[in-house]
Protein backbone atom coordinates (compact mmCIF):
# COMPACT_ATOMS: atom_id res chain seq x y z
CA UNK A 1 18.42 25.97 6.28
CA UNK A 2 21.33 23.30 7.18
CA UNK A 3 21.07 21.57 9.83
CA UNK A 4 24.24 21.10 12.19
CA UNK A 5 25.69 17.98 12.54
CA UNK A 6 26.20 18.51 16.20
CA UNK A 7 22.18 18.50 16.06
CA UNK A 8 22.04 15.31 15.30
CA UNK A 9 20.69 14.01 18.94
CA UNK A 10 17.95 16.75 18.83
CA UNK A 11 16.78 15.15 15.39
CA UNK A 12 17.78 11.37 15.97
CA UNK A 13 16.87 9.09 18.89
CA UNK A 14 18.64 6.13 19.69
CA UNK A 15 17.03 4.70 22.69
CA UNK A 16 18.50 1.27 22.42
CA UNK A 17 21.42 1.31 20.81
CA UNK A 18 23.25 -1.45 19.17
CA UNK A 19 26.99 -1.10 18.16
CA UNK A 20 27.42 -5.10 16.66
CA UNK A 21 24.27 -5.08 14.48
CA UNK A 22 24.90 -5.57 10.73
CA UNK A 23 21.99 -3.01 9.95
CA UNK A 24 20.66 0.46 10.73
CA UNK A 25 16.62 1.25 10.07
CA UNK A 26 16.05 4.96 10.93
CA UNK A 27 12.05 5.39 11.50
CA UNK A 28 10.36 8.42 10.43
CA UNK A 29 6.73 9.06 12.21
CA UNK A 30 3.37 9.91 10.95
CA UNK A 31 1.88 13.42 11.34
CA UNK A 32 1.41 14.53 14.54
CA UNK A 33 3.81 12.01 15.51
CA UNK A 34 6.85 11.77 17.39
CA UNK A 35 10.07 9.72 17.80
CA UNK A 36 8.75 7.90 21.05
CA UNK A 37 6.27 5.99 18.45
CA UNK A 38 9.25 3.82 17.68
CA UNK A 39 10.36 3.30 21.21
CA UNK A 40 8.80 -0.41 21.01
CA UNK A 41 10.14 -1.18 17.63
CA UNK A 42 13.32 -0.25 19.05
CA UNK A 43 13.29 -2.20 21.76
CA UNK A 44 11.60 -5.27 20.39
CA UNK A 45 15.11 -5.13 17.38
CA UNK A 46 17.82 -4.15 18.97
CA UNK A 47 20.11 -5.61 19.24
CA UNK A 48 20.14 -7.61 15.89
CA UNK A 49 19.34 -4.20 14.15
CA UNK A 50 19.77 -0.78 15.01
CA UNK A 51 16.87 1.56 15.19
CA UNK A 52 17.40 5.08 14.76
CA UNK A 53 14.14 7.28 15.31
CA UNK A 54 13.48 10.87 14.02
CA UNK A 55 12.72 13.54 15.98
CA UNK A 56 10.54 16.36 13.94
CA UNK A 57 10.73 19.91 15.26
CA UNK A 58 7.14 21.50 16.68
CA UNK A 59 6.81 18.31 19.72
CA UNK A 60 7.79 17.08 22.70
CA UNK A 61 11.24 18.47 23.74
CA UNK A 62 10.92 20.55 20.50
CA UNK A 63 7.61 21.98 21.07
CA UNK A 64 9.15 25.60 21.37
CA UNK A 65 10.62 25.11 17.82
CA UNK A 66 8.95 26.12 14.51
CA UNK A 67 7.68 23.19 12.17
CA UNK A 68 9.15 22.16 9.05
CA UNK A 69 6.63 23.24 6.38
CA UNK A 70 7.51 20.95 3.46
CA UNK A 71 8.49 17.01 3.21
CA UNK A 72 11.68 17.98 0.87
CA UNK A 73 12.60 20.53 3.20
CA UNK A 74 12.39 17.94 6.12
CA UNK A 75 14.98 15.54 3.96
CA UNK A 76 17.32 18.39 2.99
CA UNK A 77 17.69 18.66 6.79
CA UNK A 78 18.21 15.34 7.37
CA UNK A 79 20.38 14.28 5.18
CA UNK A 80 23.61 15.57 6.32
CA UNK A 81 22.52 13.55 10.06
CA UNK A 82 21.83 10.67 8.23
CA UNK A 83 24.90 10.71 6.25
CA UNK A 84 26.61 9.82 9.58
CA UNK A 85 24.90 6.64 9.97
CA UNK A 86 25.37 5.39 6.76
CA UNK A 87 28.84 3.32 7.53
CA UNK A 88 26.92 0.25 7.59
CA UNK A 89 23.59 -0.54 5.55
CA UNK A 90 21.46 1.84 6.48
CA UNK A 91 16.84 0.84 5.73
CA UNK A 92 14.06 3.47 6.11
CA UNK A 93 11.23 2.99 7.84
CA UNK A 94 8.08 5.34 7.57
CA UNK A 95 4.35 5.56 8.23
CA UNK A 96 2.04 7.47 6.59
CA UNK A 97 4.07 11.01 6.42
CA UNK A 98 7.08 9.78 7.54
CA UNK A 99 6.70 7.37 4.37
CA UNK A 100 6.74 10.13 1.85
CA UNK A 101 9.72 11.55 4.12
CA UNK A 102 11.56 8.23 3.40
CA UNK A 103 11.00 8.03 -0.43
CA UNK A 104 12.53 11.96 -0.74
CA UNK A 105 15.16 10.99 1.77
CA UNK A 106 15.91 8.01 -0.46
CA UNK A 107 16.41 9.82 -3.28
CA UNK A 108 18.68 12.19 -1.89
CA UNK A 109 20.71 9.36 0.06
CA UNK A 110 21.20 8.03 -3.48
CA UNK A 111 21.65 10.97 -5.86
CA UNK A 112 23.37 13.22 -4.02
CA UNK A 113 25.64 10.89 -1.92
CA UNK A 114 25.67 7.30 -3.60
CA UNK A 115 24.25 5.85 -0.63
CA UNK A 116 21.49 3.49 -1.19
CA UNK A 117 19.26 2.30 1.16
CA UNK A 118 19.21 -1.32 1.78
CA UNK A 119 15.42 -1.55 2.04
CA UNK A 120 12.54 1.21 2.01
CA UNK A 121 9.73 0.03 4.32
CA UNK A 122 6.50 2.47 3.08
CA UNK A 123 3.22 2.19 5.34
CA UNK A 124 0.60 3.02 5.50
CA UNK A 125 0.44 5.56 2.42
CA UNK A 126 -0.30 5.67 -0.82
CA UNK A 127 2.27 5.68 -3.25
CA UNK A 128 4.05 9.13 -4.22
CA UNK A 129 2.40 9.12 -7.36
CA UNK A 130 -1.12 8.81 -6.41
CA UNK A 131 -2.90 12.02 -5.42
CA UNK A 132 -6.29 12.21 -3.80
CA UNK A 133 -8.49 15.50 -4.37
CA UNK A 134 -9.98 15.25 -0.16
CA UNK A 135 -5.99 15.97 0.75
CA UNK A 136 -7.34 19.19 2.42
CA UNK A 137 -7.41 18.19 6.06
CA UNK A 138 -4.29 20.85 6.65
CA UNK A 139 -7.66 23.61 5.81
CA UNK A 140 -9.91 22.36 7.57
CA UNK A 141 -10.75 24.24 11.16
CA UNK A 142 -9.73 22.52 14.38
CA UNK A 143 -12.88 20.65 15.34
CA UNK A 144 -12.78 19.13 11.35
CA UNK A 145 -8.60 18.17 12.04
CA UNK A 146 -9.09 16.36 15.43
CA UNK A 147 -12.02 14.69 13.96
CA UNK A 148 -9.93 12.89 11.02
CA UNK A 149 -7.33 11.98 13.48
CA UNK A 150 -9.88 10.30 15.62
CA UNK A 151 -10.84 8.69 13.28
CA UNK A 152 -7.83 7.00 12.40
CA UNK A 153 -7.39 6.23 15.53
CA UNK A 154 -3.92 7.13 15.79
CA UNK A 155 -3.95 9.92 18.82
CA UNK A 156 -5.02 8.84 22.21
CA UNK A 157 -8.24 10.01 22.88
CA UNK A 158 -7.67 10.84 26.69
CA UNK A 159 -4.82 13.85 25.12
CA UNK A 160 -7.59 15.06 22.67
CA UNK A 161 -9.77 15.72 25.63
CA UNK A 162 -7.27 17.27 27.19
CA UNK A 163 -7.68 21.91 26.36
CA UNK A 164 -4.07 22.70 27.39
CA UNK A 165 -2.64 19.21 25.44
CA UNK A 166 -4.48 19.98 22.49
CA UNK A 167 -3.51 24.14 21.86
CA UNK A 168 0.23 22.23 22.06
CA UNK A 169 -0.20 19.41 19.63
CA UNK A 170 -2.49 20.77 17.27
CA UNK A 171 -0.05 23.35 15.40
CA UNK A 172 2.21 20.23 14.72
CA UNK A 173 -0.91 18.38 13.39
CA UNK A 174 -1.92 20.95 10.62
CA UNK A 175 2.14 21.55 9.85
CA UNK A 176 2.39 17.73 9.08
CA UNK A 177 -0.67 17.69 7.13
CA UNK A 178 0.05 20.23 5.31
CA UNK A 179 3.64 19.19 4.72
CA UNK A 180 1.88 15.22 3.37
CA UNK A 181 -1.16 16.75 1.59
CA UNK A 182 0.87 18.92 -0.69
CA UNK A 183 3.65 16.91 -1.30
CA UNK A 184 4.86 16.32 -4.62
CA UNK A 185 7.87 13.89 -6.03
CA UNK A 186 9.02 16.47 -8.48
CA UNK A 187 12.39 15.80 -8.02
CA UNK A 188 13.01 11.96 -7.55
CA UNK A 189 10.31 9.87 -9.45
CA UNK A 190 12.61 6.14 -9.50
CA UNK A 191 14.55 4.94 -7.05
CA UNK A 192 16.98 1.78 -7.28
CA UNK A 193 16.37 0.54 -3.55
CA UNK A 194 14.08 -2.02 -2.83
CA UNK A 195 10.70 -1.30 -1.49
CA UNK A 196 8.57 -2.65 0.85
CA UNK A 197 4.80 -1.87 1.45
CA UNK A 198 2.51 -2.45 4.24
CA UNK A 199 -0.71 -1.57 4.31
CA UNK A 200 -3.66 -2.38 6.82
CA UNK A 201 -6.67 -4.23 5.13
CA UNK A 202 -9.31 -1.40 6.19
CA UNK A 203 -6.87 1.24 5.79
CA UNK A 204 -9.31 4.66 4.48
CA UNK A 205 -6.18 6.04 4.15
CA UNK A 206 -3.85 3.63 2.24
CA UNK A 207 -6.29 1.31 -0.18
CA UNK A 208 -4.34 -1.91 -1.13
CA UNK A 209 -4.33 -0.43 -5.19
CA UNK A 210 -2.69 2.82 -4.44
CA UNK A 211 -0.20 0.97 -1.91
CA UNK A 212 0.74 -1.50 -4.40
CA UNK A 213 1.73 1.38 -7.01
CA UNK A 214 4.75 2.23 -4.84
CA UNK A 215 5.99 -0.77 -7.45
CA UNK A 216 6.28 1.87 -9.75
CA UNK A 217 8.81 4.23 -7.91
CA UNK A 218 12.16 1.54 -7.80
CA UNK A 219 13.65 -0.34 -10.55
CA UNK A 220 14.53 -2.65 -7.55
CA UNK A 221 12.42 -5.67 -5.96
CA UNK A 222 9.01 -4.80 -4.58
CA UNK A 223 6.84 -6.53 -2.05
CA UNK A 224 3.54 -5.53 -0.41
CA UNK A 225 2.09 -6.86 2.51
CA UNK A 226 -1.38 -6.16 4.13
CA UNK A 227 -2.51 -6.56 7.35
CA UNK A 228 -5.72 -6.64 9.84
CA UNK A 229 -6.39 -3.07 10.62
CA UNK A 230 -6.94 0.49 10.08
CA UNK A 231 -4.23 3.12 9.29
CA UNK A 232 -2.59 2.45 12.68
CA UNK A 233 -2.77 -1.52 12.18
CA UNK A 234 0.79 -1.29 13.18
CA UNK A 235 0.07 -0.83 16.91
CA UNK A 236 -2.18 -3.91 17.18
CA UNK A 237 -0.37 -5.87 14.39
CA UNK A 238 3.73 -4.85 15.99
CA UNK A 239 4.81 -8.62 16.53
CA UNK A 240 3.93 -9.43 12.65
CA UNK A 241 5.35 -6.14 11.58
CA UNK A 242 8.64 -6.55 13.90
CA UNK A 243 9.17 -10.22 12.44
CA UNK A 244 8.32 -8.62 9.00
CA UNK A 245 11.54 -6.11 9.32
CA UNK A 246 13.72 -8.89 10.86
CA UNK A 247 13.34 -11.19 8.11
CA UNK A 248 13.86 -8.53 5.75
CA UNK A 249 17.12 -6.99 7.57
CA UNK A 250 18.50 -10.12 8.73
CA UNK A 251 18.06 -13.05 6.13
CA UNK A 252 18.75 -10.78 2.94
């Protein structure tokens, strides 16, 4: 299915925006995730860069809608929205899911339409080549799926306790797991772009050696960088991960 390009502010958020910046970094979210997530990163940026923030369907103001069940279908619908913003240099930013999101949006950016990204920013996720055989969380029952994302901390525990919260976020949870645990790079394997990974140093999720392979998916410059944390090191770590993308957008 295409998506319309008159859809583009139900799948893009712009909640600071910034007309004189040099540089655009669109944020994809983790599973479960939404594009609020970035609302900080957004604010802390702009307006020396700005941030663009994805919208998936299946939350929030797109609860009523059905998921998207795969990562390449999530790009193919993206890219055409994308496109638009891509009159100035245009990095990708994604965590966990929304990092495999970036790498297939990357490769369509620059195979099908020349554009390439001025910077890939993958956290918190292993690279596209490395597979893990416990990627069955999507299978799991309920009880099993809340307690992974507990344990990564990255859902606040006062909406888990919540019945009528969770029957509304939980569908979205197992689409996006599904949609990360099963997805393959069978059709980009390369990409010329730079990439940049960031990792947090207790990370169950991302382990430092299958975050530093990401090396292996640009013929560009790589760079990893680890932090204090879990998978969601990001929240706690934000000013060293804000002055991270600065330096990286702004000084290149």
């Amino acid at each position: 299915m295409t998506v319309q390009t008159d859809d583009r502010d139900l799948w893009i958020r712009r909640y600071h925006p910034a007309p004189d910046s040099a540089v655009r970094l669109l944020c994809l979210p983790h599973a479960g995730g939404s594009a609020s997530f970035y609302f900080p990163v957004s604010q802390a940026l702009s307006p020396r860069i700005d941030v663009l923030a994805v919208q998936y369907p299946g939350r929030q103001d797109r609860r009523l809608e059905a998921c998207v069940e795969t990562i390449p279908e999530l790009a193919d619908r993206l890219l055409p929205l994308v496109l638009q913003e891509a009159d100035r240099p245009l990095a990708l930013f994604g965590h966990s899911m929304g990092a495999s999101l970036a790498f297939e949006l990357a490769g369509l950016l620059e195979r099908q339409a020349g554009v390439v990204p001025a910077m890939l920013f993958a956290s918190g996720r292993r690279a596209p080549s490395r597979f893990r055989a416990e990627d069955d969380v999507h299978r799991r029952g309920d009880d099993a799926l809340l307690t992974e994302i507990k344990r990564l901390a990255g859902t606040d525990t006062r909406i888990l306790g919540d019945d009528e919260m969770l029957r509304m976020i939980l569908p979205a949870l197992r689409s996006d797991y599904r949609a990360a645990e099963l997805y393959r790079p069978d059709r980009f394997h390369r990409l010329s772009c730079p990439i940049t990974a960031l990792t947090g140093d207790t990370d169950p999720k991302a382990p430092s050696d299958d975050v530093s392979a990401w090396q292996d998916h640009t013929t560009g410059p790589f760079a990893l960088h680890t932090f204090p944390g879990g998978h969601f090191y990001l929240v706690d770590q934000a000013p060293q991960v804000i002055k991270l993308i600065t330096e990286t957008l702004t000084y290149r």
